[in-house]
Protein backbone atom coordinates (compact mmCIF):
# COMPACT_ATOMS: atom_id res chain seq x y z
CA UNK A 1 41.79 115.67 -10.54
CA UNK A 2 43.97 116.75 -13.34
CA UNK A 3 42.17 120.10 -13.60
CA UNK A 4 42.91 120.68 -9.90
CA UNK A 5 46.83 119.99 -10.38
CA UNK A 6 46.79 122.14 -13.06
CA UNK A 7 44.95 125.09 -11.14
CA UNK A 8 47.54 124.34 -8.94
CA UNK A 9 50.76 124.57 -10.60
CA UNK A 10 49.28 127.82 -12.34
CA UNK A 11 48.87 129.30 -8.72
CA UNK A 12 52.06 128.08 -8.11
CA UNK A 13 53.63 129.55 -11.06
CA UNK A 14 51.72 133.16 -10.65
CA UNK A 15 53.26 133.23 -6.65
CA UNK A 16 57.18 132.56 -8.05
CA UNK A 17 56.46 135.31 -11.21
CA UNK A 18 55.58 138.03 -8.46
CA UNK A 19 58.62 136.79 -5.82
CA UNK A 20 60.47 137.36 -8.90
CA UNK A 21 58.83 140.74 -10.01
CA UNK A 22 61.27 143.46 -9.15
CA UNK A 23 61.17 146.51 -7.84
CA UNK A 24 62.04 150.30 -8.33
CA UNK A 25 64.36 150.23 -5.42
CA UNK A 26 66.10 147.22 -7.19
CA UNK A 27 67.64 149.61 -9.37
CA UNK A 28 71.17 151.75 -8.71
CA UNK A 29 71.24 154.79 -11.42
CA UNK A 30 74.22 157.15 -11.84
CA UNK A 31 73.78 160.98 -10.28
CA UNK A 32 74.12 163.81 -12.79
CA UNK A 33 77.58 164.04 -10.69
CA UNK A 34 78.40 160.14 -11.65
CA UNK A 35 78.03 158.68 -8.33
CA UNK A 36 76.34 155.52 -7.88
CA UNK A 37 73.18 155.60 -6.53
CA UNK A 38 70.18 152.95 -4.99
CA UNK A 39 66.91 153.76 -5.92
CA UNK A 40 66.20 152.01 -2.33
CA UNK A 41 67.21 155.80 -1.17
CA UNK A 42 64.05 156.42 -1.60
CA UNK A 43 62.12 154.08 0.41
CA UNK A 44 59.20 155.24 1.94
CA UNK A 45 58.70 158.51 -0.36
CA UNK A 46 55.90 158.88 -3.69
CA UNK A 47 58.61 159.46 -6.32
CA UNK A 48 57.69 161.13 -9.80
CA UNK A 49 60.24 159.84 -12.45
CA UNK A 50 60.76 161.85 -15.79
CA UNK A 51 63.07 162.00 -18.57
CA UNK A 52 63.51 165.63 -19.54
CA UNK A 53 65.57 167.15 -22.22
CA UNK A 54 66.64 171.16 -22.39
CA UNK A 55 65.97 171.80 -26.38
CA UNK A 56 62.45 170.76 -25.86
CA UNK A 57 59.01 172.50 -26.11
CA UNK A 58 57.98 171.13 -22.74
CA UNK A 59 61.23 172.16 -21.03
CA UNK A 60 59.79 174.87 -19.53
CA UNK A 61 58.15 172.05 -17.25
CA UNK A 62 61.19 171.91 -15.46
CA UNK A 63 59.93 175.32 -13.82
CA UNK A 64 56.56 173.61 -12.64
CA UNK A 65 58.62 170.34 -11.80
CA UNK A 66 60.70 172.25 -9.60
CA UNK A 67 57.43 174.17 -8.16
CA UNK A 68 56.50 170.97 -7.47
CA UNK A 69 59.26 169.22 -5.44
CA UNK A 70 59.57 172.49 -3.31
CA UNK A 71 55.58 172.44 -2.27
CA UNK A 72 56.03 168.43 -1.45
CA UNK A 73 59.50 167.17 -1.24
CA UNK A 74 59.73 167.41 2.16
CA UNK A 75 56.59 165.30 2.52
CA UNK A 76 57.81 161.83 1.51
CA UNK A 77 57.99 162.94 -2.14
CA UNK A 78 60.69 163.46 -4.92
CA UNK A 79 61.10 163.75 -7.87
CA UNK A 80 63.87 162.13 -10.05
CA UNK A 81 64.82 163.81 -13.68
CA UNK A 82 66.40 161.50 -16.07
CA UNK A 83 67.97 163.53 -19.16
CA UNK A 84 67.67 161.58 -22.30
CA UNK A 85 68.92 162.24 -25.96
CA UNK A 86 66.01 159.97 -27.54
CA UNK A 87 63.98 162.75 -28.91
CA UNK A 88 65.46 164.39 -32.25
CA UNK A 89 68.52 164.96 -29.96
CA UNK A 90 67.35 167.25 -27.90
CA UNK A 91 69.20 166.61 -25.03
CA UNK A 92 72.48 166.84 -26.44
CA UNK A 93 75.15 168.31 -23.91
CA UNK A 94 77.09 166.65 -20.73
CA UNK A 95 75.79 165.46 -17.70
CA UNK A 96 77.92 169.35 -16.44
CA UNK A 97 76.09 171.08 -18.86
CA UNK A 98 72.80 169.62 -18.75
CA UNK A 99 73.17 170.14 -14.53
CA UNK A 100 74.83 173.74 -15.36
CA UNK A 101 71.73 174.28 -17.22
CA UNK A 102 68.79 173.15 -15.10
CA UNK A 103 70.62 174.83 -12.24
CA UNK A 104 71.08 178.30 -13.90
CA UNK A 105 67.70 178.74 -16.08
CA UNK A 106 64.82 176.83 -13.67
CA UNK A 107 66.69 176.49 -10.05
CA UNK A 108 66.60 172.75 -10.28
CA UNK A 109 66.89 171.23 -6.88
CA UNK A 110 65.46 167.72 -7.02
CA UNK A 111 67.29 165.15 -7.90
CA UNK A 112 68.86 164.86 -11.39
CA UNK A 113 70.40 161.32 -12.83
CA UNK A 114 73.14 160.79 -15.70
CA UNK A 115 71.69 161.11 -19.35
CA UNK A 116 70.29 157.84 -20.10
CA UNK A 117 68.14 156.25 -22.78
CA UNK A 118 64.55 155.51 -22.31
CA UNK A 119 63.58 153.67 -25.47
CA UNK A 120 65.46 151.59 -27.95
CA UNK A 121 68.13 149.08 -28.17
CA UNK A 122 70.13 150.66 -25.26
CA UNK A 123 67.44 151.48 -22.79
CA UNK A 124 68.03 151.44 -19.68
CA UNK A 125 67.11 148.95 -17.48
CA UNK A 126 65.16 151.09 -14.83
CA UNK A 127 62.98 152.47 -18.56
CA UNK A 128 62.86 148.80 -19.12
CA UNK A 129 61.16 148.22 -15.67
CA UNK A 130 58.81 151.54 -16.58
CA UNK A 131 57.68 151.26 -19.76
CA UNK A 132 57.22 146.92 -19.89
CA UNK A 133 54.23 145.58 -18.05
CA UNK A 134 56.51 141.72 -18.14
CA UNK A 135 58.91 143.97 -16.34
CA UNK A 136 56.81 146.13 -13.81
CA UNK A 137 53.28 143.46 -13.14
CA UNK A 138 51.15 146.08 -14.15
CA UNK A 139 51.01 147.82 -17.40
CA UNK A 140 53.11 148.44 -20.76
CA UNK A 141 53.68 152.14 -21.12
CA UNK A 142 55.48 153.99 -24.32
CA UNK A 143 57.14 157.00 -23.59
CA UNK A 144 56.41 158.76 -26.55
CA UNK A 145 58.48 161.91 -26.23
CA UNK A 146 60.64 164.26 -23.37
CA UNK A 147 58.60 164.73 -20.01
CA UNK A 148 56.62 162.00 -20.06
CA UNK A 149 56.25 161.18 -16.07
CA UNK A 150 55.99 157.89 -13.93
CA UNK A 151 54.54 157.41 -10.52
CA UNK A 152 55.85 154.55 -8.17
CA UNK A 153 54.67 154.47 -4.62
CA UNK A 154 55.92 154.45 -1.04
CA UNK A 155 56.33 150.61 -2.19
CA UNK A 156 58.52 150.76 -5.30
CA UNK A 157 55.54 149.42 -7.10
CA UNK A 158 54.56 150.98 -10.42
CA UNK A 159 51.36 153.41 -9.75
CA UNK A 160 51.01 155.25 -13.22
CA UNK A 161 52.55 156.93 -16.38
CA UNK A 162 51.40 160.36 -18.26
CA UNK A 163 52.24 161.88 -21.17
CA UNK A 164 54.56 164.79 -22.08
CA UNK A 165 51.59 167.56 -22.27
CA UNK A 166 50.17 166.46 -18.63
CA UNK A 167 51.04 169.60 -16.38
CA UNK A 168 53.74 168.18 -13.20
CA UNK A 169 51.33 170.54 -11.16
CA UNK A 170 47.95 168.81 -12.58
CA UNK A 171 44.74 167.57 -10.67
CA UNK A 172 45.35 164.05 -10.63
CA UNK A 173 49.40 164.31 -9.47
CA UNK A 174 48.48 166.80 -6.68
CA UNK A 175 45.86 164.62 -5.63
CA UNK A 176 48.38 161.38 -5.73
CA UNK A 177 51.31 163.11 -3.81
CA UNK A 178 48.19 164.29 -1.24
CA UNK A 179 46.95 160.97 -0.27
């Protein structure tokens, strides 16, 4: 008897941790333009999420990023750039400067977000949600430098995280946005 009351408050317990599990679309983030805006936007869509950085080795990923989002973003897809200083500052200019930038050198046309920080003492909370499996229900995930990329589903639910040197135009990210 007492192991079935236990089995049962542990069920019980595991339903009210997932009611409380949030989210992507719990989330409102600040444009590159410093508007306010709900992840819940994006509802519906496979969104790739990525801190980038423009005094980077991989910031020529922008190009393929962008090569990306114009093959699919009109298929329930987007992709949302998050600038971040974490990385031995090498995101270091304005939200205009870093748009000015992106804009000029790679045609940037998905969405871009407000430099943030995705690791530390001030993280943000949406990088808390990513990178903590307590925060997301499924898995712990270190960004460990600029590009690193996140894949959340039609659902808001966390799908998967690569590293910096995994090509935006790659096998398995193709083959995600496809199905």
């Amino acid at each position: 008897m007492k192991t079935i009351i236990i089995s049962i408050f542990m069920a019980m317990m595991a339903i009210a941790a997932q009611a409380q599990q949030k989210s992507f679309y719990d989330f409102t983030v600040k444009t590159i333009d410093g508007e306010d805006i709900s992840l819940s936007t994006f509802k519906g869509k496979k969104v790739l999420v990525v801190n980038v950085a423009s005094k980077c080795g991989f910031t020529p990923q922008y190009a393929k990023l962008e090569e990306l989002y114009e093959k699919y973003g009109k298929d329930n897809f987007v992709i949302i750039g998050f600038p971040a200083n974490n990385f031995l500052s090498q995101e270091p200019g304005s939200n205009e400067e870093i748009k000015e930038f992106c804009t000029l050198n790679y045609g940037v046309t998905f969405p871009m977000m407000a430099k943030i920080s995705v690791k530390g003492k001030d993280i943000a909370p949406l990088y808390k949600w990513l990178t903590q499996k307590s925060e997301n229900g499924v898995q712990d995930a270190k960004v460990g430098w600029n590009f690193h990329k996140f894949l959340i589903d039609e659902n808001g639910k966390w799908v998967a995280s690569y590293g910096s040197s995994t090509n935006p135009l790659s096998e398995k990210i193709v083959k995600w946005i496809e199905k």
